[in-house]
Protein backbone atom coordinates (compact mmCIF):
# COMPACT_ATOMS: atom_id res chain seq x y z
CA UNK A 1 93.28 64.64 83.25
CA UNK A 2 97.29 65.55 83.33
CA UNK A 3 98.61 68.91 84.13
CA UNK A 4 101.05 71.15 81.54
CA UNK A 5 103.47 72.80 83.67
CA UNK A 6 105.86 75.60 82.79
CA UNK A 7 108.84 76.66 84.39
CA UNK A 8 110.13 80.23 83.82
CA UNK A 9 112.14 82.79 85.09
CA UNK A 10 110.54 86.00 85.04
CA UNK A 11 110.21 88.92 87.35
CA UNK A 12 108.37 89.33 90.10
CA UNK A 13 105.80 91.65 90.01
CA UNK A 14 104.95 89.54 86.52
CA UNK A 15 102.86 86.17 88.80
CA UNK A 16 99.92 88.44 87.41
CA UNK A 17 100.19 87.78 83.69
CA UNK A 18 101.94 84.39 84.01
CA UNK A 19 99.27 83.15 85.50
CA UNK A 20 96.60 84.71 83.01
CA UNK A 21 98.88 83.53 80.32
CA UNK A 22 97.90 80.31 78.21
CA UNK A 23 101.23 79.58 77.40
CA UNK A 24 103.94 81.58 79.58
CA UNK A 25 106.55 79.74 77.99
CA UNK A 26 105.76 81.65 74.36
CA UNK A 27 106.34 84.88 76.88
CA UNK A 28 109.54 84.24 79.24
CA UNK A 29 112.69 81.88 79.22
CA UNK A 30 111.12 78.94 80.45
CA UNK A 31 110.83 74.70 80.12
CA UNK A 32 107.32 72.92 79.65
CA UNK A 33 107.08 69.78 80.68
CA UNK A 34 103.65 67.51 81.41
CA UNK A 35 102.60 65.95 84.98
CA UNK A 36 104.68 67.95 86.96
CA UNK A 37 102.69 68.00 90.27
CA UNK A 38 103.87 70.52 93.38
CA UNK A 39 104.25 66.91 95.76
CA UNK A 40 107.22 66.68 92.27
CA UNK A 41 108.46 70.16 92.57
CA UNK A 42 108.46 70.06 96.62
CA UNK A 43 110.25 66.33 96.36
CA UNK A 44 113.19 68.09 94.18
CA UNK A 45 113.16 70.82 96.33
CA UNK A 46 113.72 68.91 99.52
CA UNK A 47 116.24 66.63 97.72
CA UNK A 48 118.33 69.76 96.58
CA UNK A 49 118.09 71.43 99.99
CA UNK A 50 117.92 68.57 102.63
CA UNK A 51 114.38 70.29 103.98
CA UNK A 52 111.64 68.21 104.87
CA UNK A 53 108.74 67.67 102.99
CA UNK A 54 105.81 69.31 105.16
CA UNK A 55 108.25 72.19 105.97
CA UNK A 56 108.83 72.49 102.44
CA UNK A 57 105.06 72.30 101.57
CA UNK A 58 104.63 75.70 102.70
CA UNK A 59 107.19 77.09 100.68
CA UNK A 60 104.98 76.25 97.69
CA UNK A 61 101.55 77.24 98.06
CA UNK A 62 99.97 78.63 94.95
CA UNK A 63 101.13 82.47 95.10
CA UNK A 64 98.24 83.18 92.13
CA UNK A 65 95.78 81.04 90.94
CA UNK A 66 93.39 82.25 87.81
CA UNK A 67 89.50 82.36 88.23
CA UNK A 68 89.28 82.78 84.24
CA UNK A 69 92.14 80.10 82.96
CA UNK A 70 92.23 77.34 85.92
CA UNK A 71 95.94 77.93 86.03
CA UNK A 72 97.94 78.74 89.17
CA UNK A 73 101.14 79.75 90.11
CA UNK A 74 104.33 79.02 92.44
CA UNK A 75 107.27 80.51 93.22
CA UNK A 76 110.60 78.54 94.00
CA UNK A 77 112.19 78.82 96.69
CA UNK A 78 115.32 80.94 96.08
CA UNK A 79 117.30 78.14 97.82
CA UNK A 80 116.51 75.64 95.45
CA UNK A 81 116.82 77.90 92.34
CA UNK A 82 120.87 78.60 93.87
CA UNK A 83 121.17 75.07 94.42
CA UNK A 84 119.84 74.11 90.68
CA UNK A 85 122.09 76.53 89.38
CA UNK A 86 125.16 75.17 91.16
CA UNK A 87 124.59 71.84 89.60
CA UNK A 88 127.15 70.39 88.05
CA UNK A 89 127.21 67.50 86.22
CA UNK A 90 128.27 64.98 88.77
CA UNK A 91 125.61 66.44 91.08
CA UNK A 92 122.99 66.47 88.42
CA UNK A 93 123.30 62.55 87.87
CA UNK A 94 123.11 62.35 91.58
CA UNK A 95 119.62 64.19 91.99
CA UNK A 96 119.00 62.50 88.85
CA UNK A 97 119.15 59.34 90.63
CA UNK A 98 118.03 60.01 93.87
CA UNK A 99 114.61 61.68 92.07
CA UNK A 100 114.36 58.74 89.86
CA UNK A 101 113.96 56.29 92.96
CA UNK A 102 111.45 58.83 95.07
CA UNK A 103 107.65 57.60 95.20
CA UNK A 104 106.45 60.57 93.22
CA UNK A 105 108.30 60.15 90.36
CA UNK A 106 108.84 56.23 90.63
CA UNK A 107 104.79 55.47 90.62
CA UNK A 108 104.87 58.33 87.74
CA UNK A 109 107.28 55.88 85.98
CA UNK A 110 109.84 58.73 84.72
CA UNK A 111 113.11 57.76 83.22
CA UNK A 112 116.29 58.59 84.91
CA UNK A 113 117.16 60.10 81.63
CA UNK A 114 114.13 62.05 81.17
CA UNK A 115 114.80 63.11 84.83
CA UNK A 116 118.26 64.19 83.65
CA UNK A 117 117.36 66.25 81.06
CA UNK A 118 114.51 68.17 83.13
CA UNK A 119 117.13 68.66 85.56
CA UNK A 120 119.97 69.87 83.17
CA UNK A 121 117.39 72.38 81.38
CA UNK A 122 116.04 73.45 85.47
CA UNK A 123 119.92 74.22 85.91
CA UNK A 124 120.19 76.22 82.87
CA UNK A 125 117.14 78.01 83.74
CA UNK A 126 118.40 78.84 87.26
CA UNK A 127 121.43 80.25 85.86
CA UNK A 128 119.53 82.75 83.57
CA UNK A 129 117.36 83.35 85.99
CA UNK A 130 120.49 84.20 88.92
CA UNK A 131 122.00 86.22 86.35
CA UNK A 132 119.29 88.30 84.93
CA UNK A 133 117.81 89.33 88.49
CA UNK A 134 114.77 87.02 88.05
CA UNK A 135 112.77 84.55 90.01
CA UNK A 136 111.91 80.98 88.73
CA UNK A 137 107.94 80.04 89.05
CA UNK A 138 105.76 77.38 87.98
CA UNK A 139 102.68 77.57 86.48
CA UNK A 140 100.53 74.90 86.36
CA UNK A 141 97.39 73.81 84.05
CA UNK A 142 94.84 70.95 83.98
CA UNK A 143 95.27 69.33 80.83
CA UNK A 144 91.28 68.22 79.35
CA UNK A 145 92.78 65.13 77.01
């Protein structure tokens, strides 16, 4: 079993429906990418904000989670969504790299270009997001393949 996860900006009092949604990405400005765990999202967190990872655990505790669907829902950590946004792209090959040689992605066998793009479209997403008054979450579903 693999988890879908989508990454959107949206507003806040929307967790709600993104997490009843089937496909929040169809709904909101958002990215969808496949076997994106939270120990992934909290290891790119800590790596964009120099936290460590149990402090940053707690940061990303499913803020929903759907009885009917099986999906739940985070909420990044307004930190990380500035520092995505800031990016650049001599900082984004740098993440790029230093994500690319963490456990959870290295066992996962990602490509440092794949991690580069997910990175580049995360940056694009925190800059809609920052400028549109919005909050990035992540919504999260077990895939049955």
């Amino acid at each position: 079993m693999g988890i879908l996860t989508n990454i959107i900006a949206a507003e806040e009092d929307e967790v709600e429906a993104i997490g009843e949604s089937l496909q929040p990405i169809d709904e909101w400005s958002g990215i969808a990418l496949r076997d994106v765990t939270i120990p992934k999202i909290v290891t790119l967190h800590c790596l964009l904000t120099g936290d460590l990872f149990d402090d940053a655990c707690e940061l990303y505790e499913p803020i929903y989670l759907s009885a009917a669907e099986g999906a739940l829902v985070l909420r990044m950590s307004e930190e990380a969504v500035a520092r995505l946004a800031a990016l650049d792209e001599d900082a984004l090959a740098a993440v790029a790299a230093e994500l690319t040689a963490t456990e959870e992605f290295e066992d996962a066998g990602w490509p440092e270009e794949d991690i580069g793009d997910m990175l580049a479209a995360l940056g694009d997403l925190a800059r809609l997001a920052e400028s549109q008054g919005q909050t990035l979450f992540v919504w999260m579903h077990p895939l049955r393949t």
